[in-house]
Protein backbone atom coordinates (compact mmCIF):
# COMPACT_ATOMS: atom_id res chain seq x y z
CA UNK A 1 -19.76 -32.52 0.79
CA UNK A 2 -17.21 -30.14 2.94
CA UNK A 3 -14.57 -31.37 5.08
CA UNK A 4 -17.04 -30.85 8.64
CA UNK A 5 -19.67 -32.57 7.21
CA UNK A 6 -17.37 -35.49 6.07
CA UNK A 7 -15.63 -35.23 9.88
CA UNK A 8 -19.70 -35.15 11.73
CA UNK A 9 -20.34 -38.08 9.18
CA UNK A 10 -17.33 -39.99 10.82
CA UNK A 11 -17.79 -39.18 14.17
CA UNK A 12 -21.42 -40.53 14.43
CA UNK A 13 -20.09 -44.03 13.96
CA UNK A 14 -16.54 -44.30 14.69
CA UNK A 15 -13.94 -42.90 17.01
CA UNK A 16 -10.14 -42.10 16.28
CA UNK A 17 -7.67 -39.54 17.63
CA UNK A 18 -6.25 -38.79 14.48
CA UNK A 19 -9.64 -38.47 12.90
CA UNK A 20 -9.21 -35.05 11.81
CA UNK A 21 -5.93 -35.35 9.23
CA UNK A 22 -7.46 -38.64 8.40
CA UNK A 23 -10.62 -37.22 6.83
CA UNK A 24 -8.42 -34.26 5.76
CA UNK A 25 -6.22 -36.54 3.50
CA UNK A 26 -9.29 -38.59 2.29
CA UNK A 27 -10.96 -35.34 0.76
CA UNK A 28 -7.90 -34.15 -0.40
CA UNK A 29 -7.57 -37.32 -2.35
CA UNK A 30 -10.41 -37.75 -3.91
CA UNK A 31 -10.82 -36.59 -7.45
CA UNK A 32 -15.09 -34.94 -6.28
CA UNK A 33 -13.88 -33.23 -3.29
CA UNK A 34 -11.03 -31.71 -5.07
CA UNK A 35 -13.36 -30.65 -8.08
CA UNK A 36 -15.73 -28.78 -5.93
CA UNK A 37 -13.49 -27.42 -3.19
CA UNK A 38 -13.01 -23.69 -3.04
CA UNK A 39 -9.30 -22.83 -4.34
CA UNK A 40 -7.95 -20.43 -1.91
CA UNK A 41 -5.19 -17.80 -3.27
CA UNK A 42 -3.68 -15.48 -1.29
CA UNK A 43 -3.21 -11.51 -3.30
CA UNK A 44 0.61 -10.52 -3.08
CA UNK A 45 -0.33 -7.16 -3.81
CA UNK A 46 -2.64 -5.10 -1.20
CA UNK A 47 -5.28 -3.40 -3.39
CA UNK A 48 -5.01 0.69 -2.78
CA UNK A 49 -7.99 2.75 -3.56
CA UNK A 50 -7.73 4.89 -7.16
CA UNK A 51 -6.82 8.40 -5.68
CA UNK A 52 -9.57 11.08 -7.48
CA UNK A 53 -8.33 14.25 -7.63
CA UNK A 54 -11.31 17.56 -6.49
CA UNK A 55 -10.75 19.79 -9.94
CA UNK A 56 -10.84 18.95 -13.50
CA UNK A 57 -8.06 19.24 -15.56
CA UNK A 58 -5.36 19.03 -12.18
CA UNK A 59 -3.97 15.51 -13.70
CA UNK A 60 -3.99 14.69 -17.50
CA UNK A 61 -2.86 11.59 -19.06
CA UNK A 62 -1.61 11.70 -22.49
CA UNK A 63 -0.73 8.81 -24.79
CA UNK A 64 1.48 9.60 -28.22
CA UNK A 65 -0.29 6.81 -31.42
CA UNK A 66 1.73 6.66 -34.38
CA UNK A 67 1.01 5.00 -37.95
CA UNK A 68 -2.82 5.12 -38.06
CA UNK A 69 -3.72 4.28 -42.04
CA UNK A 70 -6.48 6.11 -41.75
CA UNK A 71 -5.02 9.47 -41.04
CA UNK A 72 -2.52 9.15 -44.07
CA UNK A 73 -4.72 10.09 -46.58
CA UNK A 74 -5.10 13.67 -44.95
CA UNK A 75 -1.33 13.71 -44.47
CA UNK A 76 -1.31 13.06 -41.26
CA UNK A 77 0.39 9.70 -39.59
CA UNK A 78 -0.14 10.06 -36.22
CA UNK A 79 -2.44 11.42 -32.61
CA UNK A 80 -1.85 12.98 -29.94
CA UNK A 81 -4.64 11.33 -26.99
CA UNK A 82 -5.36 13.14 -23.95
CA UNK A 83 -7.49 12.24 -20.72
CA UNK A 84 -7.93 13.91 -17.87
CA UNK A 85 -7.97 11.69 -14.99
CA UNK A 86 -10.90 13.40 -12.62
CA UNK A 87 -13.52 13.70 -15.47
CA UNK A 88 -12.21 10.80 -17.62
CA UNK A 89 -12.88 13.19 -20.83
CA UNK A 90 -10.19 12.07 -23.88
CA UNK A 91 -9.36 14.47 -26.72
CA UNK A 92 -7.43 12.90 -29.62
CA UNK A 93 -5.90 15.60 -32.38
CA UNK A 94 -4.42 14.16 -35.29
CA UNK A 95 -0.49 15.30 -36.19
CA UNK A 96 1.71 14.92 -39.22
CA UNK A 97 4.14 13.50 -37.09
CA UNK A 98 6.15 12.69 -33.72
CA UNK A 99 8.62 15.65 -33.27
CA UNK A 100 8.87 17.56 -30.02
CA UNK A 101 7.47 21.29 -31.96
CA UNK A 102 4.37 19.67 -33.03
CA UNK A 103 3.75 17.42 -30.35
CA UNK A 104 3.79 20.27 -28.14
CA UNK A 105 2.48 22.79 -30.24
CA UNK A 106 -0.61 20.47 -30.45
CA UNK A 107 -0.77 19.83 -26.73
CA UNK A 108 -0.69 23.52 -26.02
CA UNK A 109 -3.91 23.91 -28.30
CA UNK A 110 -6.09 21.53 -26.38
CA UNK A 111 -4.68 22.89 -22.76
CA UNK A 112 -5.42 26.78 -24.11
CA UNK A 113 -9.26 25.46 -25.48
CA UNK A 114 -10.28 23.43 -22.54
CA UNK A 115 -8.27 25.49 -19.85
């Protein structure tokens, strides 16, 4: 039972001018109305909408995944993983490694196929 219904409950029978903290500090001391009353949390943090961009390919999001297993056995140890933020289509190339040449030289191959 709420904390009104407990408070129309009371004032039916009896009369006090304190009666409202009084039945606020009996519910909030007993173990049932503190099991099924509503916990109330304030957000910090004002929720902003997720910006979408009009054209494909305007924002891409790229992500750099080193020491796969799998990939070893063709040589190569790591991927490069690429999303593009309006359509939410990922590309993932595999690369023999990390450095700067073929990092970029692999990003500039899935920019000049999918434009």
């Amino acid at each position: 039972m709420g904390l009104e219904k407990t408070r129309d409950r009371f004032r039916s029978s009896f009369f006090s001018e304190g009666i409202r903290a009084d039945v606020k500090n009996y519910c909030d001391s007993r173990k049932e109305c503190q099991i099924t009353q509503k916990v109330k949390t304030k957000n910090s943090v004002p929720v902003a909408p997720v910006v979408k961009h009009e054209w494909p390919c305007q924002v891409e999001k790229a992500d750099l995944i080193g020491s796969i297993e799998v990939l070893k056995s063709k040589g190569d140890k790591c991927a490069l993983w690429i999303v593009d933020q309006h359509t939410r289509w990922g590309e993932t190339i595999s690369m023999t490694n990390l450095k700067d040449k073929v990092t970029c030289e692999t990003s500039i191959s899935i920019f000049l196929r999918a434009g």
